[in-house]
N, C-alpha and C. Protein backbone atom coordinates (compact mmCIF):
# COMPACT_ATOMS: atom_id res chain seq x y z
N UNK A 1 106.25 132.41 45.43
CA UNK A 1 106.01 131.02 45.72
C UNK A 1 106.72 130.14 44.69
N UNK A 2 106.84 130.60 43.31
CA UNK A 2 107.16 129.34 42.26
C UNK A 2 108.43 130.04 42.79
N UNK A 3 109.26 131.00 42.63
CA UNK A 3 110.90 131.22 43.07
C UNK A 3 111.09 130.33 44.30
N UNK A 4 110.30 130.11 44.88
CA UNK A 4 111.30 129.06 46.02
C UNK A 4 110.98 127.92 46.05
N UNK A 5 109.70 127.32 45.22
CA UNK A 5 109.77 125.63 44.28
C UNK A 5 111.00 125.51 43.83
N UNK A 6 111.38 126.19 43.02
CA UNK A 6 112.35 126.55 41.81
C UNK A 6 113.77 126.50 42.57
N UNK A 7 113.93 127.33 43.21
CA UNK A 7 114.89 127.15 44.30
C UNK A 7 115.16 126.03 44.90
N UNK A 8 114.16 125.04 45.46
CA UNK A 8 113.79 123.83 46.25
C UNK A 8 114.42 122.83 45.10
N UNK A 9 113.65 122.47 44.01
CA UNK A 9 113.96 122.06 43.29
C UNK A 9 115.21 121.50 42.60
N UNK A 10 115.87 123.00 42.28
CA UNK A 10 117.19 122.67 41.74
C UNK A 10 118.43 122.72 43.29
N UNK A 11 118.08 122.95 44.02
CA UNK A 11 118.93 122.49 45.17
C UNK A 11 118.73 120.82 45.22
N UNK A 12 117.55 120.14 45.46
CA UNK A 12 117.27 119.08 45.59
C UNK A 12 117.82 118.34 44.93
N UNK A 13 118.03 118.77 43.28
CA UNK A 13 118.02 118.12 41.90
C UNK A 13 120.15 118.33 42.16
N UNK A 14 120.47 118.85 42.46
CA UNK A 14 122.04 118.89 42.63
C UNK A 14 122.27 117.85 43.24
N UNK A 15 122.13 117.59 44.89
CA UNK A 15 122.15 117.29 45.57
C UNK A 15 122.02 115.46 45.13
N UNK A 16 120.51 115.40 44.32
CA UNK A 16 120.57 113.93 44.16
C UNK A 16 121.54 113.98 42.98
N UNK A 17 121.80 114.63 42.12
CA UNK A 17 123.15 114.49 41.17
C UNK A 17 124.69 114.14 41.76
N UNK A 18 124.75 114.92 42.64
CA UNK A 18 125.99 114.38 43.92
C UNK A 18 126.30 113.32 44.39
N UNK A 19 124.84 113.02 44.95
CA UNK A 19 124.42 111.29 45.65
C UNK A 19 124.72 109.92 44.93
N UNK A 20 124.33 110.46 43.73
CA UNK A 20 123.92 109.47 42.42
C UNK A 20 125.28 108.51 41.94
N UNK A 21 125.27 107.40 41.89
CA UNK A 21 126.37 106.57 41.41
C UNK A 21 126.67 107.35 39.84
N UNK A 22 127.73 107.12 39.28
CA UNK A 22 128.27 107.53 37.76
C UNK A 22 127.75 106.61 36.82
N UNK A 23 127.22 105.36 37.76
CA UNK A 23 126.83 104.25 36.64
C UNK A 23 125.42 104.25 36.25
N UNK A 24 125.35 104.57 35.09
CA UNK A 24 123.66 104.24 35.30
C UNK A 24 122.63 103.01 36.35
N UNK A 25 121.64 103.02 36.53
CA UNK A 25 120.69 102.28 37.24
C UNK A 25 120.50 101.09 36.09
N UNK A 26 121.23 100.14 36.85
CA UNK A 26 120.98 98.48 35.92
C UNK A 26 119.44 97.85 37.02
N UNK A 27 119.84 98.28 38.09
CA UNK A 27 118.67 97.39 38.60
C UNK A 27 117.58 98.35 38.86
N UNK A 28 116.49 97.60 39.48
CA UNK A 28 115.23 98.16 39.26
C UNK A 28 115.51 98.83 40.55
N UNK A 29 114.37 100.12 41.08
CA UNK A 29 114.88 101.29 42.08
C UNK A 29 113.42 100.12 43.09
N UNK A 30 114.59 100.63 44.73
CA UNK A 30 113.37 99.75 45.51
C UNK A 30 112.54 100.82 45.71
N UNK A 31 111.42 100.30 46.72
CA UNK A 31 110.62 101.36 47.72
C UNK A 31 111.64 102.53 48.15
N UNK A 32 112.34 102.45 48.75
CA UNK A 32 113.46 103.73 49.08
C UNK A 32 113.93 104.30 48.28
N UNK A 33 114.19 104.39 46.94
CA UNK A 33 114.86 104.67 46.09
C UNK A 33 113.92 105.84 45.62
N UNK A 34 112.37 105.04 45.11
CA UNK A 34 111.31 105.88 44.91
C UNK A 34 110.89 106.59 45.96
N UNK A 35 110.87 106.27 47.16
CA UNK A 35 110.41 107.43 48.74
C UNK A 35 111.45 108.42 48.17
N UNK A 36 112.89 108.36 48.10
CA UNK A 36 113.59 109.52 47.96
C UNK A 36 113.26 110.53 46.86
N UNK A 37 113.03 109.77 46.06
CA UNK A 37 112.71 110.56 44.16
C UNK A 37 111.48 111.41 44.40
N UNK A 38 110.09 110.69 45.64
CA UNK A 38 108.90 111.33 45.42
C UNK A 38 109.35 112.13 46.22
N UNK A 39 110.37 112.64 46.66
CA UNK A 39 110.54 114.06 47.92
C UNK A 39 111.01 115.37 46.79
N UNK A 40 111.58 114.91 46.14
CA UNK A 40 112.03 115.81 44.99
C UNK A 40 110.53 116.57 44.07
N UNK A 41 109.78 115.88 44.10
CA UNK A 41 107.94 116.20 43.72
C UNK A 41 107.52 116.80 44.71
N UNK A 42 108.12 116.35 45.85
CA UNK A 42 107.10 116.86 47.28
C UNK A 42 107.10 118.52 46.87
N UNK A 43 108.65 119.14 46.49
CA UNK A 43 108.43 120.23 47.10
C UNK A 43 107.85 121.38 46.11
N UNK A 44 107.16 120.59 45.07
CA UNK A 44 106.16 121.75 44.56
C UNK A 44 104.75 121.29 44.85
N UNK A 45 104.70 119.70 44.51
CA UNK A 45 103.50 118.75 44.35
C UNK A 45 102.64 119.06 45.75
N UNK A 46 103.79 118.97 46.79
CA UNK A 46 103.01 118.90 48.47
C UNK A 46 103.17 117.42 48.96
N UNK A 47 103.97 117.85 50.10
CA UNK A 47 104.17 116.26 50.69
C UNK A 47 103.21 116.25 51.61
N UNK A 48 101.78 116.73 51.05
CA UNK A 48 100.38 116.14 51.60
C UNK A 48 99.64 115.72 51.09
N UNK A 49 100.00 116.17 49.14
CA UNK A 49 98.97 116.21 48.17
C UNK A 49 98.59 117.20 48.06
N UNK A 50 99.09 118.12 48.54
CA UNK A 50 98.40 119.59 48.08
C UNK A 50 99.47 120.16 47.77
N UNK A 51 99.66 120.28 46.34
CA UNK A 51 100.27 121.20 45.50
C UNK A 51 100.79 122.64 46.15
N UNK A 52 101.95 123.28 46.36
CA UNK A 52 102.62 124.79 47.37
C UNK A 52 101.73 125.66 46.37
N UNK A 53 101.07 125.63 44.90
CA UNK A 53 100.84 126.22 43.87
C UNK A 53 99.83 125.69 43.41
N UNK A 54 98.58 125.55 43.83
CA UNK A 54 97.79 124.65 43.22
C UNK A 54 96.95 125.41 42.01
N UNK A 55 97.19 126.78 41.49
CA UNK A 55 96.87 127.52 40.34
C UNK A 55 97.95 127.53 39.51
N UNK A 56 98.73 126.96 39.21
CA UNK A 56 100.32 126.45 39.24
C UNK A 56 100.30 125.25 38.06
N UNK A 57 100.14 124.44 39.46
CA UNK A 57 100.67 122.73 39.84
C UNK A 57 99.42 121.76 39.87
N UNK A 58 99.39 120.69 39.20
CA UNK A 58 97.95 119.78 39.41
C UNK A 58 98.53 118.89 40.64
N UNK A 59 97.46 118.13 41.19
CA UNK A 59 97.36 117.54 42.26
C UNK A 59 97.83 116.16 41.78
N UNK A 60 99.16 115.55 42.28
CA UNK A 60 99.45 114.11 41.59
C UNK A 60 99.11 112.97 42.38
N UNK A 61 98.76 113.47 43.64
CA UNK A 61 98.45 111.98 44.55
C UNK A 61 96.68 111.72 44.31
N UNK A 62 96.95 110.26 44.07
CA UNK A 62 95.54 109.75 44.07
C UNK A 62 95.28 109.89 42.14
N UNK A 63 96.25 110.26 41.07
CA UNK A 63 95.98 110.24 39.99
C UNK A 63 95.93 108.97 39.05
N UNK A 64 95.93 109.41 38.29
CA UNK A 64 95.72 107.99 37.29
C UNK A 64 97.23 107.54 37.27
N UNK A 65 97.78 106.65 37.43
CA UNK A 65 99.19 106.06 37.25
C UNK A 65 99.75 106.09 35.74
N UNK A 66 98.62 105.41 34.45
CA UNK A 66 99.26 105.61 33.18
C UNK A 66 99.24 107.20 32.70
N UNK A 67 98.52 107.76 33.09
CA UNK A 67 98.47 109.57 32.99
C UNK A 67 99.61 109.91 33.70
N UNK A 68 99.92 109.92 34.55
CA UNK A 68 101.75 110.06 35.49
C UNK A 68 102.74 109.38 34.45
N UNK A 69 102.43 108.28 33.81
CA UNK A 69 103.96 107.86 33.48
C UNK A 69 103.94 108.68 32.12
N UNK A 70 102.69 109.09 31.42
CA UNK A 70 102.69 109.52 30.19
C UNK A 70 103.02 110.94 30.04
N UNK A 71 102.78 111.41 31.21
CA UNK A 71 102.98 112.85 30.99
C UNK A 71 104.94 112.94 31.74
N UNK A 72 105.25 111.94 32.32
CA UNK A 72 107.19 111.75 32.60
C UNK A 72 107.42 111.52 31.25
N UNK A 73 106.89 110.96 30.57
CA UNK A 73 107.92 110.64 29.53
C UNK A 73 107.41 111.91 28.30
N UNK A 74 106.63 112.68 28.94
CA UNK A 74 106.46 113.81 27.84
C UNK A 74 107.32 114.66 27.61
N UNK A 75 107.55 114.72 29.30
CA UNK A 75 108.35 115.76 29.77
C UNK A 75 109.56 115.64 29.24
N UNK A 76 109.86 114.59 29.64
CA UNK A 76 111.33 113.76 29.14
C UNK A 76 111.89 114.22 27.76
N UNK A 77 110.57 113.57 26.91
CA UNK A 77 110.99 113.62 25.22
C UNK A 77 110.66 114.96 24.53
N UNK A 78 110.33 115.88 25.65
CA UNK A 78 109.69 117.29 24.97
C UNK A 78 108.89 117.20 24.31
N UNK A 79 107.57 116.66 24.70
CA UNK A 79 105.59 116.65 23.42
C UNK A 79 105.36 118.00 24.71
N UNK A 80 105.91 117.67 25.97
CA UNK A 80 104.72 118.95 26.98
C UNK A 80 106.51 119.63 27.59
N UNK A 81 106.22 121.08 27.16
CA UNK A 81 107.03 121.91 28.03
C UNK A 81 107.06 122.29 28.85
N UNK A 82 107.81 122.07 29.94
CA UNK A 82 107.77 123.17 31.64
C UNK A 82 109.20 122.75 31.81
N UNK A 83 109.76 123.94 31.81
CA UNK A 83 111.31 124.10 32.11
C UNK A 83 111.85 122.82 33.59
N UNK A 84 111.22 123.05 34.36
CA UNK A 84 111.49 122.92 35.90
C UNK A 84 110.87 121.65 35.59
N UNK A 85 109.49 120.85 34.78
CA UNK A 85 109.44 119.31 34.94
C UNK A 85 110.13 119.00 34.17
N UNK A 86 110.54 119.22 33.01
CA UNK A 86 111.03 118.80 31.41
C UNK A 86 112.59 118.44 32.17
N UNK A 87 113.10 118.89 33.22
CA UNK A 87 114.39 119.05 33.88
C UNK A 87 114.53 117.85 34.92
N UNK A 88 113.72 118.03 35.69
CA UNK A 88 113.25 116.77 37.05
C UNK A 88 113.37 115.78 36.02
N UNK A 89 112.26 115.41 34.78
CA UNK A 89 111.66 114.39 34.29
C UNK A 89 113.34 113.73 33.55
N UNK A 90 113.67 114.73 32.74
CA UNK A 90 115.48 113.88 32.12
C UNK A 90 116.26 113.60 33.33
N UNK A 91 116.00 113.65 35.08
CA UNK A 91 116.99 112.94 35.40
C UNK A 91 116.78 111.94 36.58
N UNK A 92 115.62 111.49 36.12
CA UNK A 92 115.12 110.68 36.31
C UNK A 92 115.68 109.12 35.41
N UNK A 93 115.62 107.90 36.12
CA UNK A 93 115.91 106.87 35.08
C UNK A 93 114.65 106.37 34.81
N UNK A 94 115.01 105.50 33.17
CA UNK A 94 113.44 105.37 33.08
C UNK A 94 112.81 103.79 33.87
N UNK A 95 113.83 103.30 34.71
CA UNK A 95 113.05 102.30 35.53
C UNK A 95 112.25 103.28 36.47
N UNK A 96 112.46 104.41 37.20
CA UNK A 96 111.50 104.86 37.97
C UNK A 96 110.65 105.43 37.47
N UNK A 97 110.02 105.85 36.18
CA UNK A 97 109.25 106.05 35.40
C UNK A 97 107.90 105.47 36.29
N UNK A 98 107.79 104.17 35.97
CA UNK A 98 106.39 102.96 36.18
C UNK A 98 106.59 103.41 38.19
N UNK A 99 107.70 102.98 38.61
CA UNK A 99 107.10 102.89 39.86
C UNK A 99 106.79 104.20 40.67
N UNK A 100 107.66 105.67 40.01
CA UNK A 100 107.08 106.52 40.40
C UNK A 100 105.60 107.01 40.37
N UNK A 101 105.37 106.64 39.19
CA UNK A 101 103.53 106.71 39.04
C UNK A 101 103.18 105.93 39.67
N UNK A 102 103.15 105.01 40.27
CA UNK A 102 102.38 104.39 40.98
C UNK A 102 102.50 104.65 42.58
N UNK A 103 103.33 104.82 43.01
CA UNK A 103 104.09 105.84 44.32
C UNK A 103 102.83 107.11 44.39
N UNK A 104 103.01 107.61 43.73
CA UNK A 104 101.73 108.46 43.51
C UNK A 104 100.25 108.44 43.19
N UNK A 105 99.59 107.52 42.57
CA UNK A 105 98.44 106.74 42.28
C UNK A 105 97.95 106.02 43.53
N UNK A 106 99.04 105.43 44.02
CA UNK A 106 98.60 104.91 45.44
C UNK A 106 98.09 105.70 46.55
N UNK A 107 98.48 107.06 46.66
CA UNK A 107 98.25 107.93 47.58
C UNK A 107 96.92 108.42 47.32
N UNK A 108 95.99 108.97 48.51
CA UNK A 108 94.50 109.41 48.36
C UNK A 108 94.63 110.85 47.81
N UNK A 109 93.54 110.88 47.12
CA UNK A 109 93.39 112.10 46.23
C UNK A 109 92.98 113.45 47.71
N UNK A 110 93.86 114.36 47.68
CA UNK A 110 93.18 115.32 48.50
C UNK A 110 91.80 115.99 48.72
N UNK A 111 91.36 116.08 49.95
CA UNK A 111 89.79 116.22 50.25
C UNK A 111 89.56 117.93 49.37
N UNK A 112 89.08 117.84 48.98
CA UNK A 112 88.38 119.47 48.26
C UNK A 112 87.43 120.36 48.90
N UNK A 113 88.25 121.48 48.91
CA UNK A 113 88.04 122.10 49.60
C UNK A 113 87.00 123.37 49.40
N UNK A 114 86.45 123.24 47.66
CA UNK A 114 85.20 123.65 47.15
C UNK A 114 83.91 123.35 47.70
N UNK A 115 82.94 123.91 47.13
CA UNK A 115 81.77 124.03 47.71
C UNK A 115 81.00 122.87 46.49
N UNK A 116 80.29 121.88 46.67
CA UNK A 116 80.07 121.13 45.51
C UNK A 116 79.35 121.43 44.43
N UNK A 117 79.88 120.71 43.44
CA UNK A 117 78.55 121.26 42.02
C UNK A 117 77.54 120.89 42.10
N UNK A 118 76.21 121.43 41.71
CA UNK A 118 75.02 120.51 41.95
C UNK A 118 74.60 119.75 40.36
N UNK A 119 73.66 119.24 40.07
CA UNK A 119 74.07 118.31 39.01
C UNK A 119 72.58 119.31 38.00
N UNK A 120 72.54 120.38 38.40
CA UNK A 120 71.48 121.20 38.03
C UNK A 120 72.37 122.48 36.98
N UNK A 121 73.59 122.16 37.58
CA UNK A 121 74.34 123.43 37.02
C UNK A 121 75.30 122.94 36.12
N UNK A 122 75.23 121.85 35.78
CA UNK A 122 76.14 121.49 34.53
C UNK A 122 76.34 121.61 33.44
N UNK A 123 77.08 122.16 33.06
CA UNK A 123 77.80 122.88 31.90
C UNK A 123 77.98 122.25 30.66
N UNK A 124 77.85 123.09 29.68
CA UNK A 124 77.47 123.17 27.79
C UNK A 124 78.93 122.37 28.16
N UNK A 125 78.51 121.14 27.28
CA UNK A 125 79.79 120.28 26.67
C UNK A 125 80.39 119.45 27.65
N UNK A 126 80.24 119.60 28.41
CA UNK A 126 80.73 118.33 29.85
C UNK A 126 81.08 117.08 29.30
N UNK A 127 79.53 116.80 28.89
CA UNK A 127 79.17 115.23 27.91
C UNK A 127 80.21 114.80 27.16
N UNK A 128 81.26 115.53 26.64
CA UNK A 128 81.79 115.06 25.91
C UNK A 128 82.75 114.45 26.69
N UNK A 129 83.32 115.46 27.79
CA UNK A 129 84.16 114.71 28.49
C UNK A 129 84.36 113.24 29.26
N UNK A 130 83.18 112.97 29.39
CA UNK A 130 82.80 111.72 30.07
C UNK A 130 83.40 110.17 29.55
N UNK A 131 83.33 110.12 28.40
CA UNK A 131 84.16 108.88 27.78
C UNK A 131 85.41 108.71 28.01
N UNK A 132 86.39 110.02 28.13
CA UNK A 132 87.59 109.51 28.30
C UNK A 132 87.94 109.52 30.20
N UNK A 133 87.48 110.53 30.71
CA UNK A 133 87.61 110.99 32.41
C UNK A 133 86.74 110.35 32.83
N UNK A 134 85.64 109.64 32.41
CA UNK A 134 83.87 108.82 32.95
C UNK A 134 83.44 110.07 34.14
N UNK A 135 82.25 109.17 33.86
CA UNK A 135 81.23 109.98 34.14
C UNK A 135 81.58 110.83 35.76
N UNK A 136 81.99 110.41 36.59
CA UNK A 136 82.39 110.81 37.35
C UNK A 136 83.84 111.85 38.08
N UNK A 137 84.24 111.94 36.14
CA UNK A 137 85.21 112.51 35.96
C UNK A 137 86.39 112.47 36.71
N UNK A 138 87.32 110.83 37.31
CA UNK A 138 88.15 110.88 38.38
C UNK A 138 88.50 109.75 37.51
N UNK A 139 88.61 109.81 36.03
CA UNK A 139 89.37 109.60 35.22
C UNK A 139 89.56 108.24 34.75
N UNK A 140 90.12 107.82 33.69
CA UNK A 140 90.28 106.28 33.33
C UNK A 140 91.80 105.77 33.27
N UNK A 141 91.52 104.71 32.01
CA UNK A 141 92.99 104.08 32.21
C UNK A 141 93.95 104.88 31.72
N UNK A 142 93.86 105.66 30.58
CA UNK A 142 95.02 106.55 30.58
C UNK A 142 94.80 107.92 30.55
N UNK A 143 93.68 108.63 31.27
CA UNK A 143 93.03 109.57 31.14
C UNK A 143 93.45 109.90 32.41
N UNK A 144 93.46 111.32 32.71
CA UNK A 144 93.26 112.19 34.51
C UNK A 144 92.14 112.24 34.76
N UNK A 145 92.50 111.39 36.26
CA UNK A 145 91.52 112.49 37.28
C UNK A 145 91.07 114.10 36.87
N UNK A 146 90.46 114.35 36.72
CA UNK A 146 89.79 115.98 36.69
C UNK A 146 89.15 116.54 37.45
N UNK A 147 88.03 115.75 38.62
CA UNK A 147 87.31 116.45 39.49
C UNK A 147 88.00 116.53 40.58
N UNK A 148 88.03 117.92 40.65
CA UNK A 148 88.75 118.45 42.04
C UNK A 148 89.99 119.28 41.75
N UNK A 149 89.90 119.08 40.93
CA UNK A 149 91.68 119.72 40.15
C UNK A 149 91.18 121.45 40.80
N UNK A 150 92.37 121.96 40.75
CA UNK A 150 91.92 123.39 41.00
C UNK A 150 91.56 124.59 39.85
N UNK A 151 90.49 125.73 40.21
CA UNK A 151 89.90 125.78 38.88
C UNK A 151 90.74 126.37 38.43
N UNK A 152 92.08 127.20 39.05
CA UNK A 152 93.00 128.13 37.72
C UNK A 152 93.85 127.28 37.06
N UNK A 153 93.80 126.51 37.69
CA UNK A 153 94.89 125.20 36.80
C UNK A 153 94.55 124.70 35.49
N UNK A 154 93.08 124.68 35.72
CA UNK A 154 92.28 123.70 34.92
C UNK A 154 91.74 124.82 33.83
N UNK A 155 91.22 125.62 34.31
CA UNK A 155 90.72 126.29 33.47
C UNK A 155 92.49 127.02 32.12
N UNK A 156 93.35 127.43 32.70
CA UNK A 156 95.11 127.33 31.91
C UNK A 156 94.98 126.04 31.12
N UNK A 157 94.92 125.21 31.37
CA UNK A 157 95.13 124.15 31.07
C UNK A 157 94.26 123.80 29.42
N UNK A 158 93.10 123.88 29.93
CA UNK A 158 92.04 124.11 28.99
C UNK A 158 92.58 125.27 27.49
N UNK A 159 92.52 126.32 28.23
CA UNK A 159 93.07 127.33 27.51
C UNK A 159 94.89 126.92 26.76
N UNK A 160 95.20 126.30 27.01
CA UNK A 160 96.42 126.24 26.59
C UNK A 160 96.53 125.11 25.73
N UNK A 161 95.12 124.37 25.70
CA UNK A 161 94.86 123.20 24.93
C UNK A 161 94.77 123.82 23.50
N UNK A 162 93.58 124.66 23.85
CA UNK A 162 92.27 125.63 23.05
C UNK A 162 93.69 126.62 21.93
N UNK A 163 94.56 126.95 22.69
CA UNK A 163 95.38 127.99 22.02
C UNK A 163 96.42 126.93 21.02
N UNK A 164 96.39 125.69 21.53
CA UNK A 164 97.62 125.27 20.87
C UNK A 164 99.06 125.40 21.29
N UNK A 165 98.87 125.85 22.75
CA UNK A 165 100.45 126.31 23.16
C UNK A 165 100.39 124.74 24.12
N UNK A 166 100.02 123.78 24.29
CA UNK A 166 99.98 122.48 24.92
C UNK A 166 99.62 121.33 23.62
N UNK A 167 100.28 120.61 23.26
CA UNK A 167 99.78 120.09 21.92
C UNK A 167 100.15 117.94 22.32
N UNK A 168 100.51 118.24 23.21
CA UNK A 168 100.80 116.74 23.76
C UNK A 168 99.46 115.41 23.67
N UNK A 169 98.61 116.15 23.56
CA UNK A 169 97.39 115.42 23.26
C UNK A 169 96.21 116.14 21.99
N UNK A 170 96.38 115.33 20.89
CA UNK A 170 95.92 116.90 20.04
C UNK A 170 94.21 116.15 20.05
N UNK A 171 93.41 115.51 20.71
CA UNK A 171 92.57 115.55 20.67
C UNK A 171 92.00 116.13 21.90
N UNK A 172 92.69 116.38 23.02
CA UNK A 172 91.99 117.80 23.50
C UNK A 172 92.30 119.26 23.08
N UNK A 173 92.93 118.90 22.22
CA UNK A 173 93.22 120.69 21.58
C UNK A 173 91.93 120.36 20.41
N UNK A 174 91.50 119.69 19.82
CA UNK A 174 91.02 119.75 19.29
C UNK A 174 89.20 120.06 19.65
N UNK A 175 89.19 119.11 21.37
CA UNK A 175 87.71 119.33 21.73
C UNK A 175 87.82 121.01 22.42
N UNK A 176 89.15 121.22 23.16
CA UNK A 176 89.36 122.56 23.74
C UNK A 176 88.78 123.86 22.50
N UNK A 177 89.03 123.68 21.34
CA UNK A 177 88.44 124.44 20.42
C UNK A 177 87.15 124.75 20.26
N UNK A 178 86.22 123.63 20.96
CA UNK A 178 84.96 123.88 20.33
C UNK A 178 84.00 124.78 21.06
N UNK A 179 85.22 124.77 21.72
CA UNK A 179 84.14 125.88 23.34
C UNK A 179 85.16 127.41 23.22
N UNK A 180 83.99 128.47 23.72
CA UNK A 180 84.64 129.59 23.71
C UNK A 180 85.08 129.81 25.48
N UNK A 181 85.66 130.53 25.52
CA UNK A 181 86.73 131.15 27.06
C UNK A 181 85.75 131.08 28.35
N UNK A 182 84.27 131.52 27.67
CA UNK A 182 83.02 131.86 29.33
C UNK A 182 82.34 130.00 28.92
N UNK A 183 82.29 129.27 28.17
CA UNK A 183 82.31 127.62 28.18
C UNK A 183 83.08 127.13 28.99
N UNK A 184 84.23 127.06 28.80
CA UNK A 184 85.45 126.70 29.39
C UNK A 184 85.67 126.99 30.75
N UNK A 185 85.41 127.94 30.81
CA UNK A 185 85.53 128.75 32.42
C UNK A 185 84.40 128.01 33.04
N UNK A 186 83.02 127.84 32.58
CA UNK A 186 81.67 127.33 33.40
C UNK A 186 82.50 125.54 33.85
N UNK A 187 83.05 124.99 32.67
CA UNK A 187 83.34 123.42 32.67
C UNK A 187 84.45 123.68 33.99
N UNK A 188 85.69 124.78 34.14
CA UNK A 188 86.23 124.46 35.11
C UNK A 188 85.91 124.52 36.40
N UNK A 189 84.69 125.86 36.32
CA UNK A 189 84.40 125.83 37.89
C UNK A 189 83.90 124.81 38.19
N UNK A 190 82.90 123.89 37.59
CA UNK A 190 81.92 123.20 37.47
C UNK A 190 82.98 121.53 38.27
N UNK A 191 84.05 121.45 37.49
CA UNK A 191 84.94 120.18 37.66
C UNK A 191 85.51 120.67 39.00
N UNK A 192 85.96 121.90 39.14
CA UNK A 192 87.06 121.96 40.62
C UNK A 192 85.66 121.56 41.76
N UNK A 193 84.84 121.89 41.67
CA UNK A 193 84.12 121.81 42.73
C UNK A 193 83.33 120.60 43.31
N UNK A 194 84.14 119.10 42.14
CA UNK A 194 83.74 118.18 42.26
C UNK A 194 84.32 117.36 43.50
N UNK A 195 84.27 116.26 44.10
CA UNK A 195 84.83 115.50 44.79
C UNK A 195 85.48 114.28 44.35
């Protein structure tokens, strides 16, 4: 499955290199400009919102918009590594930065397809999360969405905080520490199964 993202991808990513004027982008990119750019996302992201990889890939439609532009320009400047975004994200200009996140923010968060959490089964340390994702965990102003995410994503994610091999935000590496692997694991099932 990721070999033919990957595939998708860098065919796509040629292709708009081909297309592309030699001059850089002086003006701002319209609606079309960004419809074309979000097809290049489609083909791992899901041009439904559902991620081809969703143990993979997080879900970008319906996300927080300043969490989208922050994690492009991570990619961009190398704070978060992934070969295949770190790649998309440098050829990109940075006027489509803002309106691509929002291209995506605008779109509804996909229906979940978990069984729900009950509020009986909530998990050691949650609480903490709540200030920055709120209480409802579908995130703030520059925080992610989290409920609903899928749990192998989330739970990697976590873990990759916890290990230090993700360091782009060092105050969740820092809360990712305070919990051990069967913590962590309870907080992700607990979040994927949210709405």
């Amino acid at each position: 499955m990721l070999s033919r993202c990957v595939s998708t991808i860098i065919a796509a990513g040629v292709a708009a290199v081909l297309a592309a004027p030699a001059q850089a982008q002086t003006t701002p990119p319209t609606p079309a400009d960004i419809e074309g750019k979000a097809q290049l996302c489609a083909a791992c992201h899901g041009a439904n919102g559902v991620p081809t990889d969703a143990k993979t890939m997080p879900n970008i439609w319906g996300q927080q918009p300043y969490y989208i532009l922050t994690q492009l320009v991570h990619y961009r400047n190398g704070m978060r590594e992934n070969p295949v975004m770190a790649s998309i994200a440098k050829t990109l200009q940075q006027s489509d930065l803002r309106p691509l996140a929002a291209y995506f923010a605008a779109k509804p968060w996909p229906a979940a397809s978990n069984a729900p959490a009950s509020a009986a089964e909530t998990p050691k340390g949650l609480a903490m999360c709540t200030p920055c994702h709120q209480a409802n965990f579908q995130g703030g102003i520059s925080w992610p969405r989290i409920a609903g995410l899928n749990y192998d994503y989330m739970v990697a994610a976590m873990r990759s905080f916890a290990n230090e091999e993700r360091t782009n935000n060092m105050d969740m590496v820092k809360i990712m520490k305070l919990f051990s692997d069967s913590e962590r694991d309870a907080m992700a099932r607990y979040l994927a199964a949210l709405k």
